[in-house]
N, C-alpha and C. Protein backbone atom coordinates (compact mmCIF):
# COMPACT_ATOMS: atom_id res chain seq x y z
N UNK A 1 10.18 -24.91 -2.36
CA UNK A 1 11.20 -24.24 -1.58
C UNK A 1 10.81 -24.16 -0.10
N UNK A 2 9.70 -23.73 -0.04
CA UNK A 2 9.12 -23.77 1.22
C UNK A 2 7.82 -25.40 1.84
N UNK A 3 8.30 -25.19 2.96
CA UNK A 3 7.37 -26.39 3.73
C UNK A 3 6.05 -25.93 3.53
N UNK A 4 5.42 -24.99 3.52
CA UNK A 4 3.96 -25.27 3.58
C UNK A 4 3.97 -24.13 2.40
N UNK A 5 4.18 -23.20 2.74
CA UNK A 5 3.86 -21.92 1.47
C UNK A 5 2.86 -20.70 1.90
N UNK A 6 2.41 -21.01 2.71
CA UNK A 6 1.25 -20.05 3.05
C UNK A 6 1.81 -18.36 3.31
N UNK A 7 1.48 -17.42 3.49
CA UNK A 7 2.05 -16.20 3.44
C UNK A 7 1.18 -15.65 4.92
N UNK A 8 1.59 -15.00 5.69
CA UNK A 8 1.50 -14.19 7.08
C UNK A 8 2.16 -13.10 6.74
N UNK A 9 1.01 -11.91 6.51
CA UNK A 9 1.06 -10.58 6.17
C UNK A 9 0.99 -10.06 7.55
N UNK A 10 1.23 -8.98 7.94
CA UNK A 10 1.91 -8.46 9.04
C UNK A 10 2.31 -7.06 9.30
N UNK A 11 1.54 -6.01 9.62
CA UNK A 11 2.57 -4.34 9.93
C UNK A 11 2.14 -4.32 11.29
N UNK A 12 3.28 -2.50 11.80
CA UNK A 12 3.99 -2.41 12.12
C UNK A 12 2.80 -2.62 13.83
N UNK A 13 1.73 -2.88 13.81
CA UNK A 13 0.77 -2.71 14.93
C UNK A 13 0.48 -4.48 15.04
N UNK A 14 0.86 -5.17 13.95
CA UNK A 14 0.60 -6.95 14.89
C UNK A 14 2.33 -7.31 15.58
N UNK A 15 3.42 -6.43 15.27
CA UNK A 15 4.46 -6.47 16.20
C UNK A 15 5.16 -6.07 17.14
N UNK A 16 4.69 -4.79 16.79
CA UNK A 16 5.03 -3.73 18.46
C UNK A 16 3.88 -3.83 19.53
N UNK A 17 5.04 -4.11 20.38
CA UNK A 17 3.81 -4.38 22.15
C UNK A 17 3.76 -2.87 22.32
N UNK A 18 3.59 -3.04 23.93
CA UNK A 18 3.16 -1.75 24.59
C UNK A 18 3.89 -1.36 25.58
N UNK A 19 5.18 -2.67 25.77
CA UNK A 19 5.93 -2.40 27.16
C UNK A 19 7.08 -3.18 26.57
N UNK A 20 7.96 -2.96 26.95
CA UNK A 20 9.18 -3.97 26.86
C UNK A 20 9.19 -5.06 26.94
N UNK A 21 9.44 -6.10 26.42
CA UNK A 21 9.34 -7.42 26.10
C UNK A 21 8.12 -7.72 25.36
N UNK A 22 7.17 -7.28 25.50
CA UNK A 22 6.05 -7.22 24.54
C UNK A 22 5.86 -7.61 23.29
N UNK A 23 6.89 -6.72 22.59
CA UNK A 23 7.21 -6.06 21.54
C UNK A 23 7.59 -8.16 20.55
N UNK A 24 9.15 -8.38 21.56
CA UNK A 24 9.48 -9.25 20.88
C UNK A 24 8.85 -10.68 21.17
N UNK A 25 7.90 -10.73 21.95
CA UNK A 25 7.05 -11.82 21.95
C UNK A 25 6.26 -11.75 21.26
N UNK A 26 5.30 -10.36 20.57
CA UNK A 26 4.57 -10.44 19.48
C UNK A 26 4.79 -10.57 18.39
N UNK A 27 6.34 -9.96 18.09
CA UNK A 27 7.11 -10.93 16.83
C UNK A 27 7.58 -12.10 16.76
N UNK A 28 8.05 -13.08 17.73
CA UNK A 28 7.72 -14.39 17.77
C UNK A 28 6.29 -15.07 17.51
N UNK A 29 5.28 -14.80 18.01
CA UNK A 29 4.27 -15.41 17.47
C UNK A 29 4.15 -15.40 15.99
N UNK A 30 4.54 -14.10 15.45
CA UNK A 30 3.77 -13.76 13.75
C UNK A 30 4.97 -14.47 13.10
N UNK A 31 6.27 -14.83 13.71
CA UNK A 31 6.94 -15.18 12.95
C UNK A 31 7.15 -17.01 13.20
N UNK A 32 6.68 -17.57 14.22
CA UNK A 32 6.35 -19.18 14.30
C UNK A 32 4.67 -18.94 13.36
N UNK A 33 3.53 -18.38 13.41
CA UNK A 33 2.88 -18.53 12.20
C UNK A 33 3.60 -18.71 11.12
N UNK A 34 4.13 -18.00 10.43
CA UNK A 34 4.78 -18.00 9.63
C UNK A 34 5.74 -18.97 8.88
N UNK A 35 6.62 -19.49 9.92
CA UNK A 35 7.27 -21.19 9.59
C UNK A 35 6.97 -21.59 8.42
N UNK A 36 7.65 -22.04 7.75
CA UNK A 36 7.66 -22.80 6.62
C UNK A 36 6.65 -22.11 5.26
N UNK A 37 6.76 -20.73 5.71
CA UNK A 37 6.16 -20.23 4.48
C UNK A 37 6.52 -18.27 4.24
N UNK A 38 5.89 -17.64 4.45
CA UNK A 38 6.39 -16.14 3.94
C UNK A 38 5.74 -15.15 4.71
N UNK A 39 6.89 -14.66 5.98
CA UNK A 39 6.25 -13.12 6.43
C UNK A 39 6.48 -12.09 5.62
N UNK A 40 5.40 -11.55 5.56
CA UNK A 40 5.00 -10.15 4.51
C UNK A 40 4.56 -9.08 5.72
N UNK A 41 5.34 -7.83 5.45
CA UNK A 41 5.81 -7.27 6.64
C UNK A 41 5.66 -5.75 5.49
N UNK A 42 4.37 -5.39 5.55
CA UNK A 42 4.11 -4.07 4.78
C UNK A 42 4.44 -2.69 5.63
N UNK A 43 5.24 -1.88 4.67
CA UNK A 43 5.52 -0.56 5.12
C UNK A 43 6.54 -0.82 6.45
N UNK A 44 7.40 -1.57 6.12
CA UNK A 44 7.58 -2.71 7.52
C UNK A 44 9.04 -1.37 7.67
N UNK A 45 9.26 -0.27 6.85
CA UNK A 45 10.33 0.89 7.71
C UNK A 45 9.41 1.64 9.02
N UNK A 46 8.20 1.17 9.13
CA UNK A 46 7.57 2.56 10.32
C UNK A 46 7.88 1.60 11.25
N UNK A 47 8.66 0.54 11.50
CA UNK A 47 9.14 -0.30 12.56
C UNK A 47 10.54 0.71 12.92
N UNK A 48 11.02 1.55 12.19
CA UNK A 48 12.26 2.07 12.48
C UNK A 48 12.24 3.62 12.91
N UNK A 49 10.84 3.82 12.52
CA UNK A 49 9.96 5.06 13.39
C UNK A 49 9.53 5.51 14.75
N UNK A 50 10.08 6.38 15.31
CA UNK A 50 9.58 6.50 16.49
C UNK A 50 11.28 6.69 17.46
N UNK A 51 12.55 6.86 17.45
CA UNK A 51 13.71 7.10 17.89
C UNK A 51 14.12 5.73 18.45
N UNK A 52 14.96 5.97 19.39
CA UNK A 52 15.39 5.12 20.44
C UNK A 52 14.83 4.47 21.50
N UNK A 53 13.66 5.01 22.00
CA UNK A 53 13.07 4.59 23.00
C UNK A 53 11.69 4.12 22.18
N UNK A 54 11.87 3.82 21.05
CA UNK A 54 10.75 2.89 20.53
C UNK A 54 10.59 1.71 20.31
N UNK A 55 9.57 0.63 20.76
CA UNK A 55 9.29 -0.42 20.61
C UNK A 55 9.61 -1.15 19.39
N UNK A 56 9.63 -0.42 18.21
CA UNK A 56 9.97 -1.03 16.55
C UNK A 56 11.36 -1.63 16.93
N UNK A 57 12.30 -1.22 17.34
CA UNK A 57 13.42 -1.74 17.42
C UNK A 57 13.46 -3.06 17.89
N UNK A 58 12.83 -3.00 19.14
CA UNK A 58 12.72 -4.56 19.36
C UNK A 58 12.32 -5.54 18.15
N UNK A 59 11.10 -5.38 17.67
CA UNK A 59 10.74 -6.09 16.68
C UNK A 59 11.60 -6.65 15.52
N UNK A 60 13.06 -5.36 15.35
CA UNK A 60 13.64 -5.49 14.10
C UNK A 60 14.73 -6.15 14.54
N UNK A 61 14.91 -6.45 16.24
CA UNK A 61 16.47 -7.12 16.62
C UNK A 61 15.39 -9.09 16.33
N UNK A 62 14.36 -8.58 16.68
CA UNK A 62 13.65 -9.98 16.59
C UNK A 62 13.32 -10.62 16.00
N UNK A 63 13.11 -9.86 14.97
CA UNK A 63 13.13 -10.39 13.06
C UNK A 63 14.83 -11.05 12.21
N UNK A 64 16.18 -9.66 13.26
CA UNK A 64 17.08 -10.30 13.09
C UNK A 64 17.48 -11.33 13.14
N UNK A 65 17.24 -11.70 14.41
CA UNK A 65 17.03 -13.36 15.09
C UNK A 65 16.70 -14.36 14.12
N UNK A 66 15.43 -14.17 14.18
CA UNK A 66 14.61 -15.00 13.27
C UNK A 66 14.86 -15.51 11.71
N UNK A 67 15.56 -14.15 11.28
CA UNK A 67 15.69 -14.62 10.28
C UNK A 67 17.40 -15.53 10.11
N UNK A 68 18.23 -15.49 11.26
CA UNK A 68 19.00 -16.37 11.57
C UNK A 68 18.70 -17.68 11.53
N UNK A 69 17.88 -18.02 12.59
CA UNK A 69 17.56 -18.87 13.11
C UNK A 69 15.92 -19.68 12.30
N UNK A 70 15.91 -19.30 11.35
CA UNK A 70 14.96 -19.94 10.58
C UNK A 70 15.40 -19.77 9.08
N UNK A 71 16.57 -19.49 8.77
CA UNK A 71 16.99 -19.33 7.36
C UNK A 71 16.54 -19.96 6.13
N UNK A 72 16.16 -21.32 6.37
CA UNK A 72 15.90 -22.48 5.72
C UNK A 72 14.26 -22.41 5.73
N UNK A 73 13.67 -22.10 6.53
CA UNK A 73 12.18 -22.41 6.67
C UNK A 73 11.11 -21.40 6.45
N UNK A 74 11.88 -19.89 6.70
CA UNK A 74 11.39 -18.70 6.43
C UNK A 74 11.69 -17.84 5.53
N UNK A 75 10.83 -17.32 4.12
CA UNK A 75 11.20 -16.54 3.81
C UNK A 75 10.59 -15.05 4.63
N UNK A 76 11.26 -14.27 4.29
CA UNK A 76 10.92 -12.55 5.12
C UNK A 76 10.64 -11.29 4.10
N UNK A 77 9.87 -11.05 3.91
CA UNK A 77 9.45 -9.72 2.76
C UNK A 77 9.52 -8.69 3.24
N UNK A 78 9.92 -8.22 2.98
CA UNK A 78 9.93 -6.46 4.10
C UNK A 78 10.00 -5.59 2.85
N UNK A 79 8.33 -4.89 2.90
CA UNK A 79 7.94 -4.19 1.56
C UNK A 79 8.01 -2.65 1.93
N UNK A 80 8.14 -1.91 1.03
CA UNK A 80 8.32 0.00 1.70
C UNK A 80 8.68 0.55 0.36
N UNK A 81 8.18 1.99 0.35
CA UNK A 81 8.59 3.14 -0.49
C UNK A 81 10.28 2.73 -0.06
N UNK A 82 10.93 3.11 -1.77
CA UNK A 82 12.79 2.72 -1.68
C UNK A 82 13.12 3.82 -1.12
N UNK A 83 13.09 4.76 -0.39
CA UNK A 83 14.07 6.10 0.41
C UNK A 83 13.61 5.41 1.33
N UNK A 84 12.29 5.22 2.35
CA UNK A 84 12.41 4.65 3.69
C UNK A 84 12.74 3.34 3.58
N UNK A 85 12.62 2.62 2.67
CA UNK A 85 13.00 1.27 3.20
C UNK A 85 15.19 1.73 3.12
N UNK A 86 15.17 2.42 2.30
CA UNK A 86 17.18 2.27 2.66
C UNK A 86 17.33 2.69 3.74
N UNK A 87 16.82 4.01 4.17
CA UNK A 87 16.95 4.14 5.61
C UNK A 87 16.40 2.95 6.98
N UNK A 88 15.38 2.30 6.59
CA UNK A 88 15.10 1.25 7.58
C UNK A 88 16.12 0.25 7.78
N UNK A 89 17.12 -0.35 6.38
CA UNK A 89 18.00 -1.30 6.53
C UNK A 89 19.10 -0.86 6.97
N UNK A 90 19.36 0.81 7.74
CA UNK A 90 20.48 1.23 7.89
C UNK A 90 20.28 1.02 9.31
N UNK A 91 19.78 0.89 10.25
CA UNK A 91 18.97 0.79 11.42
C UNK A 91 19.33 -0.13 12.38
N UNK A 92 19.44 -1.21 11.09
CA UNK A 92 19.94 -2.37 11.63
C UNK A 92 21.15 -3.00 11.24
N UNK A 93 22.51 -3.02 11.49
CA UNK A 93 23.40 -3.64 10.28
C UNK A 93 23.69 -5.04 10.10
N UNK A 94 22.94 -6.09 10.81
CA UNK A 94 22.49 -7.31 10.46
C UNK A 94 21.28 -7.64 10.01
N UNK A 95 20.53 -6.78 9.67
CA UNK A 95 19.19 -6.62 8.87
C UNK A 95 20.01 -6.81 7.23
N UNK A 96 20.21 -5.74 7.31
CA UNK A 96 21.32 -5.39 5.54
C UNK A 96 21.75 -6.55 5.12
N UNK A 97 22.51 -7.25 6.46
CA UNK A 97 23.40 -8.47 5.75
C UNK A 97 22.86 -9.61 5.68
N UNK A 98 21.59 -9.47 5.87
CA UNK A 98 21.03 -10.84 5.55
C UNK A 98 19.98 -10.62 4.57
N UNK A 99 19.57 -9.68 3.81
CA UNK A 99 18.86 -9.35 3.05
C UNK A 99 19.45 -9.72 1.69
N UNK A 100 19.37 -10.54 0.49
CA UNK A 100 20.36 -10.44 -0.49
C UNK A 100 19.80 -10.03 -1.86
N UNK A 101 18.22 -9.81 -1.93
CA UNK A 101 17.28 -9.69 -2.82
C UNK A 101 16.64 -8.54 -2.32
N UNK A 102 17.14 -7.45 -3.35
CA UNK A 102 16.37 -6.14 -3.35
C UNK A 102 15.69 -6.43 -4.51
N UNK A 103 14.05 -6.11 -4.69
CA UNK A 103 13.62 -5.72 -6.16
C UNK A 103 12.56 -4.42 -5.78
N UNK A 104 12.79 -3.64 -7.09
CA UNK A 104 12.40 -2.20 -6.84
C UNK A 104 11.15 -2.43 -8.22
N UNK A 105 9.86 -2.28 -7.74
CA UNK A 105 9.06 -2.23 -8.52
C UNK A 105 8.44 -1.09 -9.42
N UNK A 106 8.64 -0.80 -10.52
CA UNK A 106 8.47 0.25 -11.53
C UNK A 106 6.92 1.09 -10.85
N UNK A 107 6.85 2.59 -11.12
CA UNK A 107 5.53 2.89 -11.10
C UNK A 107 4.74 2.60 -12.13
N UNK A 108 3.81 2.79 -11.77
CA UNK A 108 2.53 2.51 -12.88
C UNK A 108 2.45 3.23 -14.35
N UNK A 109 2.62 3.26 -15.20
CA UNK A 109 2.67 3.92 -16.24
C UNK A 109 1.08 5.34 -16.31
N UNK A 110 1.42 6.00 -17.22
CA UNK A 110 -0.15 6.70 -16.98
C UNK A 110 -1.45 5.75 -17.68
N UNK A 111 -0.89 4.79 -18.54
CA UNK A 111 -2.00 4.15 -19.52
C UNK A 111 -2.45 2.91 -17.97
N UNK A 112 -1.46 2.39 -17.15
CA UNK A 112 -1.97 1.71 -16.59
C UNK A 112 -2.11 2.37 -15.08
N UNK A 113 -2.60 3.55 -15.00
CA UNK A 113 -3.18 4.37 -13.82
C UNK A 113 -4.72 4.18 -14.23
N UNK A 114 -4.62 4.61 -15.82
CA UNK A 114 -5.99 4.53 -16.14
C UNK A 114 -6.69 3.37 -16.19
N UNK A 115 -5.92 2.36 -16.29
CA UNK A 115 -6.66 0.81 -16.81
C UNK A 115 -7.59 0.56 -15.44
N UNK A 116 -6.55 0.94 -14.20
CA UNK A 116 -6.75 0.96 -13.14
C UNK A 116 -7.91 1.64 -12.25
N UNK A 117 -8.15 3.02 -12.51
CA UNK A 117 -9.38 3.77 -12.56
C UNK A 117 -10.39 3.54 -13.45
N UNK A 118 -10.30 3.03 -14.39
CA UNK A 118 -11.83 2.29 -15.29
C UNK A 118 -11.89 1.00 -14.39
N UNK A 119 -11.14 0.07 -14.27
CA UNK A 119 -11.47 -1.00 -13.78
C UNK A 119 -12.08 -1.33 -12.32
N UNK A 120 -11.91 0.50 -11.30
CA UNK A 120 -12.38 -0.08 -10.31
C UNK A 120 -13.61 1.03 -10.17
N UNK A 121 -13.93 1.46 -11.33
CA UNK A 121 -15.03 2.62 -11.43
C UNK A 121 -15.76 1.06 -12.58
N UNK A 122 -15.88 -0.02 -13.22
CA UNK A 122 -16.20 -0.66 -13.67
C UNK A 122 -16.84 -1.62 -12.27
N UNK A 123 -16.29 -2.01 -11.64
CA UNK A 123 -16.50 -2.96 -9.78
C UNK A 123 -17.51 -2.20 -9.70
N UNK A 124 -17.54 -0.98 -9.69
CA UNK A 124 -18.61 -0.20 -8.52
C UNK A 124 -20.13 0.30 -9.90
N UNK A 125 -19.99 -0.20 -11.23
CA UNK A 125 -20.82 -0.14 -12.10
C UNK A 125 -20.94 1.27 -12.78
N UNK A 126 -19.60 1.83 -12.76
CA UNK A 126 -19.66 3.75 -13.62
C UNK A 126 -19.07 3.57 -14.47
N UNK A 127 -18.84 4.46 -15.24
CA UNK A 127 -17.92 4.61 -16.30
C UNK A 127 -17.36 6.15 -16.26
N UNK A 128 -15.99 6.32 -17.42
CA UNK A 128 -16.03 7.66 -17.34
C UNK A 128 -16.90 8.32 -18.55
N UNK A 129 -16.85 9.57 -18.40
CA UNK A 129 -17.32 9.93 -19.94
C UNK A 129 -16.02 9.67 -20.56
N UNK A 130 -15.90 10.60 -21.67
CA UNK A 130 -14.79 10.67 -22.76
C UNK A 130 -13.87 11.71 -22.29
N UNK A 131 -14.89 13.08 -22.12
CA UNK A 131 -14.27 13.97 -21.34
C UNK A 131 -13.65 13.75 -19.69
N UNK A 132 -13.87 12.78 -19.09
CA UNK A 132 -13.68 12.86 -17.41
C UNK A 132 -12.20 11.98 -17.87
N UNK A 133 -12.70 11.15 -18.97
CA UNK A 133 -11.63 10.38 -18.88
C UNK A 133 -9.77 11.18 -19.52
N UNK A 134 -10.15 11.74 -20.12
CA UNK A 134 -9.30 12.60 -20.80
C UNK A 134 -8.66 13.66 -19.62
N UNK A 135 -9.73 14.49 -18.95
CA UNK A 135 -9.30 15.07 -17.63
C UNK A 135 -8.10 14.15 -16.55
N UNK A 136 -8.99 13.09 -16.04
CA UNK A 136 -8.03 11.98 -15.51
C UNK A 136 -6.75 11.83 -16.26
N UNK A 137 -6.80 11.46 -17.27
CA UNK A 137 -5.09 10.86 -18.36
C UNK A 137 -4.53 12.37 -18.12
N UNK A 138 -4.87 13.41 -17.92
CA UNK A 138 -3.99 15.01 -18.07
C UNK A 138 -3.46 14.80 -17.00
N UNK A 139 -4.23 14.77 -15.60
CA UNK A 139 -3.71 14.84 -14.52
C UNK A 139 -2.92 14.07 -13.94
N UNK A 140 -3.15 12.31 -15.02
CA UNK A 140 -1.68 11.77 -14.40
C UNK A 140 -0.75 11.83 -14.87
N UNK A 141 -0.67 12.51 -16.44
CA UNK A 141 0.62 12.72 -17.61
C UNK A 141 1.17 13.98 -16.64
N UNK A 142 0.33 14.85 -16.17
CA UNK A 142 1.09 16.07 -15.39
C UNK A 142 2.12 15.49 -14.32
N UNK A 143 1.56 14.27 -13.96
CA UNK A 143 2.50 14.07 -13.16
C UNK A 143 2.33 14.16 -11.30
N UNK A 144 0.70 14.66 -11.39
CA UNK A 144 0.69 14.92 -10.10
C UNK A 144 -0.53 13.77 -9.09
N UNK A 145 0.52 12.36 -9.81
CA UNK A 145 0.10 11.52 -9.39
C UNK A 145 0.47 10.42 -8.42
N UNK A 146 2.02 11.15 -7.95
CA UNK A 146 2.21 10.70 -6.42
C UNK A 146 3.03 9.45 -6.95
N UNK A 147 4.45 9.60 -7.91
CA UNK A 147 4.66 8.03 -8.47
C UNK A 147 4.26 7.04 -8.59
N UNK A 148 3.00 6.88 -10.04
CA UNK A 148 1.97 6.13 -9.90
C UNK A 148 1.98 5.25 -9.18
N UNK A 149 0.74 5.56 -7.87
CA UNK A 149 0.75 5.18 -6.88
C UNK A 149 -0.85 4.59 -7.15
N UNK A 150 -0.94 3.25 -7.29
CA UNK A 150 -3.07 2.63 -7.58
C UNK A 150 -3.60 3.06 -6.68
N UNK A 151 -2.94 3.49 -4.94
CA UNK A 151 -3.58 4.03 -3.96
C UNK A 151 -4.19 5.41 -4.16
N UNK A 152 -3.31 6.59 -4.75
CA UNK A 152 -4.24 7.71 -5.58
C UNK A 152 -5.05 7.70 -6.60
N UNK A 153 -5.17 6.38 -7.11
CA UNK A 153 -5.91 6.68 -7.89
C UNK A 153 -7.11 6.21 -7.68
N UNK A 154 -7.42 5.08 -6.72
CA UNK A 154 -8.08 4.80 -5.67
C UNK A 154 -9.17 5.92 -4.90
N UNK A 155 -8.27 6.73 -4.40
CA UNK A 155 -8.55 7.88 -3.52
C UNK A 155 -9.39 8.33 -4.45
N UNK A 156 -8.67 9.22 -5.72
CA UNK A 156 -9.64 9.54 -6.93
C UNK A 156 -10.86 9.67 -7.54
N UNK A 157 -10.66 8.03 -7.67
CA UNK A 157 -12.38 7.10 -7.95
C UNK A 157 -13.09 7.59 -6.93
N UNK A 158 -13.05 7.42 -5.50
CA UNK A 158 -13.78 7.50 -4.84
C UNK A 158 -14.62 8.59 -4.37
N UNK A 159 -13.37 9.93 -4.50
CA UNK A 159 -14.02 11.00 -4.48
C UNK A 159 -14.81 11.65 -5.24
N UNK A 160 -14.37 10.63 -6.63
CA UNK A 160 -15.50 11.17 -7.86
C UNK A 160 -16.64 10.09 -7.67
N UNK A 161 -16.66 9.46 -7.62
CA UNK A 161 -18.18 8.39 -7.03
C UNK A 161 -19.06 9.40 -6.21
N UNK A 162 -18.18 10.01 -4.70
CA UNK A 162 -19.26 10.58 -3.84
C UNK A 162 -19.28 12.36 -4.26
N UNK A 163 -18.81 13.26 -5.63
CA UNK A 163 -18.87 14.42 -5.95
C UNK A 163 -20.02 13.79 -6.74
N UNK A 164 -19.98 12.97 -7.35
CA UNK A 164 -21.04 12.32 -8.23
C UNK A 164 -22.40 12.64 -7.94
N UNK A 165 -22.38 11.58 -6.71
CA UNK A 165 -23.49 11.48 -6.20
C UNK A 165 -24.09 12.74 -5.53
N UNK A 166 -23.36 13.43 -5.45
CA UNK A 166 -23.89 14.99 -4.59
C UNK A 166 -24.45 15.96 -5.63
N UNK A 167 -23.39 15.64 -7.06
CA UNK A 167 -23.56 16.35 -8.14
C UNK A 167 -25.64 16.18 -8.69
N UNK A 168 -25.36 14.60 -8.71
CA UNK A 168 -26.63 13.88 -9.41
C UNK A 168 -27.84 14.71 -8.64
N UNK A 169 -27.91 14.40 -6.98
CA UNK A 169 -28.83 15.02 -6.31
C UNK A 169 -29.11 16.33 -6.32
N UNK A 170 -28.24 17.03 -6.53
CA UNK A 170 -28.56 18.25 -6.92
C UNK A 170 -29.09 18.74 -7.97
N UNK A 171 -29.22 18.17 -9.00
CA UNK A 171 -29.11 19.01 -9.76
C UNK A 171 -30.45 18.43 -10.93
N UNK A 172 -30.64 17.05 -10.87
CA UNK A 172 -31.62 16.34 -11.59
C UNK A 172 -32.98 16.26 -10.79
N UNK A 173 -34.16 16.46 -11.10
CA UNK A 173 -35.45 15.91 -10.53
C UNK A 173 -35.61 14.33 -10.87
N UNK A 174 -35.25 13.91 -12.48
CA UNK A 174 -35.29 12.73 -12.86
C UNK A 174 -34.03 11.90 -13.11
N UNK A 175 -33.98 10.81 -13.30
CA UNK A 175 -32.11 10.65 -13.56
C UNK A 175 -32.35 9.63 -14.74
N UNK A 176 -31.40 9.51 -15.38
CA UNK A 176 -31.45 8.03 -16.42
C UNK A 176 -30.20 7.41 -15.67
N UNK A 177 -30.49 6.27 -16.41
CA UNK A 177 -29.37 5.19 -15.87
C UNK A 177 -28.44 5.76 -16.34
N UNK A 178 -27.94 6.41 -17.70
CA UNK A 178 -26.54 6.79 -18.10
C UNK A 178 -26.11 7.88 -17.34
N UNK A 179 -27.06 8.71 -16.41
CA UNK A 179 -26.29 9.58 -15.46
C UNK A 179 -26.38 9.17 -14.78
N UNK A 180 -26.55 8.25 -13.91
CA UNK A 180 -26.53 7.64 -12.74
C UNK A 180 -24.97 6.89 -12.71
N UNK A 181 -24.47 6.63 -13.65
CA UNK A 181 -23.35 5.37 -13.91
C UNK A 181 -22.51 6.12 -14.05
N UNK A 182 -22.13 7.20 -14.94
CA UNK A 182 -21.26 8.19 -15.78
C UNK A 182 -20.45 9.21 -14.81
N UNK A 183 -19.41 9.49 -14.94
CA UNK A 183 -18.55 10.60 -14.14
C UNK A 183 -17.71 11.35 -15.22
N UNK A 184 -18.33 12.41 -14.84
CA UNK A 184 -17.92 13.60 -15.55
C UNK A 184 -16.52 14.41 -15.47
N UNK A 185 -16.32 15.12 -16.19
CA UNK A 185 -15.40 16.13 -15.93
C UNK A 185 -15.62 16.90 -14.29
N UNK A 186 -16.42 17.36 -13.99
CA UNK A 186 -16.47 18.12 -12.70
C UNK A 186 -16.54 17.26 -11.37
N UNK A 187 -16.91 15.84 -11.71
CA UNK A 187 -16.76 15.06 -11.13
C UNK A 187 -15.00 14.73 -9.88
N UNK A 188 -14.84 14.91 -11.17
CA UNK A 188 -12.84 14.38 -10.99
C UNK A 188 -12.01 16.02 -10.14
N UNK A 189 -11.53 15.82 -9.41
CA UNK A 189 -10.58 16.82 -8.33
C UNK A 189 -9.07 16.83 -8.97
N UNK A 190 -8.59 18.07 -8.71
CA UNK A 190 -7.48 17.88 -8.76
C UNK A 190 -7.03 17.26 -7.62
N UNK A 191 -5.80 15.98 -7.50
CA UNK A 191 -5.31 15.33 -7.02
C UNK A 191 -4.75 15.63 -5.62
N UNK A 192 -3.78 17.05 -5.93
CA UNK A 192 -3.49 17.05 -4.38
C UNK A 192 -4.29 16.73 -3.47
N UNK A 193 -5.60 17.11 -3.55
CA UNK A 193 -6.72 17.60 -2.22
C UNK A 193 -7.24 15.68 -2.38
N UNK A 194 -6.68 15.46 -3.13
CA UNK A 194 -6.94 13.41 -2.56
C UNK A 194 -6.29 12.98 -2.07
N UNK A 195 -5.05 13.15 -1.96
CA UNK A 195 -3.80 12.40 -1.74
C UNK A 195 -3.60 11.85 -0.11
């Protein structure tokens, strides 16, 4: 479908300049990269952030353009949470009409929040216990997991990696490898204070 295929990922700081005209010359460049293959344009509504006297606008009359004037050679991804991205396509009303493929991607289920937190507590060589892990599955069945979002759960891991490690030092003179690896129940936070 496409001439070359390659993908040129892209937010809202490789297209907004700093002065007027700026703005839409730095979206011309990312979007001649781009030619014959796929701008990927993440969180690409904080282009519609900032009022009237903001630089995003330029970018989004320049993307309009573009995606005119390269119909055939460019595809355009413009990825976002679905409440800001409807408001971003309202912004523009030749944005809307050239857009013809909405897809709205499901959240994460809670079984695959978890697959997700073993697998990147597995990368970094931990595991959970039985109990941490059970703690974790409560807190995302509660629900206060931000529409499974892999980025909280992300956050999560990490904060239980470094409670871990504060936990371990404290509290052991000697360590075994299975506490060294293992994350506990006290390990794991409630969520808000990650988010």
């Amino acid at each position: 479908m496409l001439e070359k295929g390659h993908t040129v990922e892209v937010e809202r700081a490789d297209l907004v300049g700093e002065y007027i005209g700026h703005t839409a010359q730095r979206t011309r460049e990312q979007v001649k990269k781009a030619i014959g293959g796929v701008l990927f344009i993440d969180e690409a509504y904080s282009l519609a952030r900032g009022g009237e006297k903001d630089f995003g606008k330029e970018a989004i009359d320049a993307l309009v353009k573009a995606m005119e004037d390269y119909k055939t050679s460019l595809i355009l991804i413009l990825a976002g949470y679905p409440d800001e991205m409807t408001e971003f396509l309202r912004c523009n009303p030749g944005m809307k009409s050239r857009i013809p493929f909405h897809i709205d991607f499901p959240d994460y289920s809670a079984d695959e929040l978890m697959r997700i937190a073993e697998r990147m507590l597995r990368c970094r060589e931990y595991v959970f216990s039985l109990r941490a892990r059970r703690k974790l599955l409560t807190i995302i069945q509660n629900g206060v997991s931000s529409k499974g979002n892999a980025r909280w759960v992300r956050n999560v891991v990490e904060r239980a990696i470094r409670l871990h490690a504060v936990r371990i030092l404290g509290r052991y003179p000697r360590v075994s490898r299975d506490q060294l690896m293992t994350i506990e129940p006290e390990d794991i936070r409630e969520v808000d204070s990650c988010a």
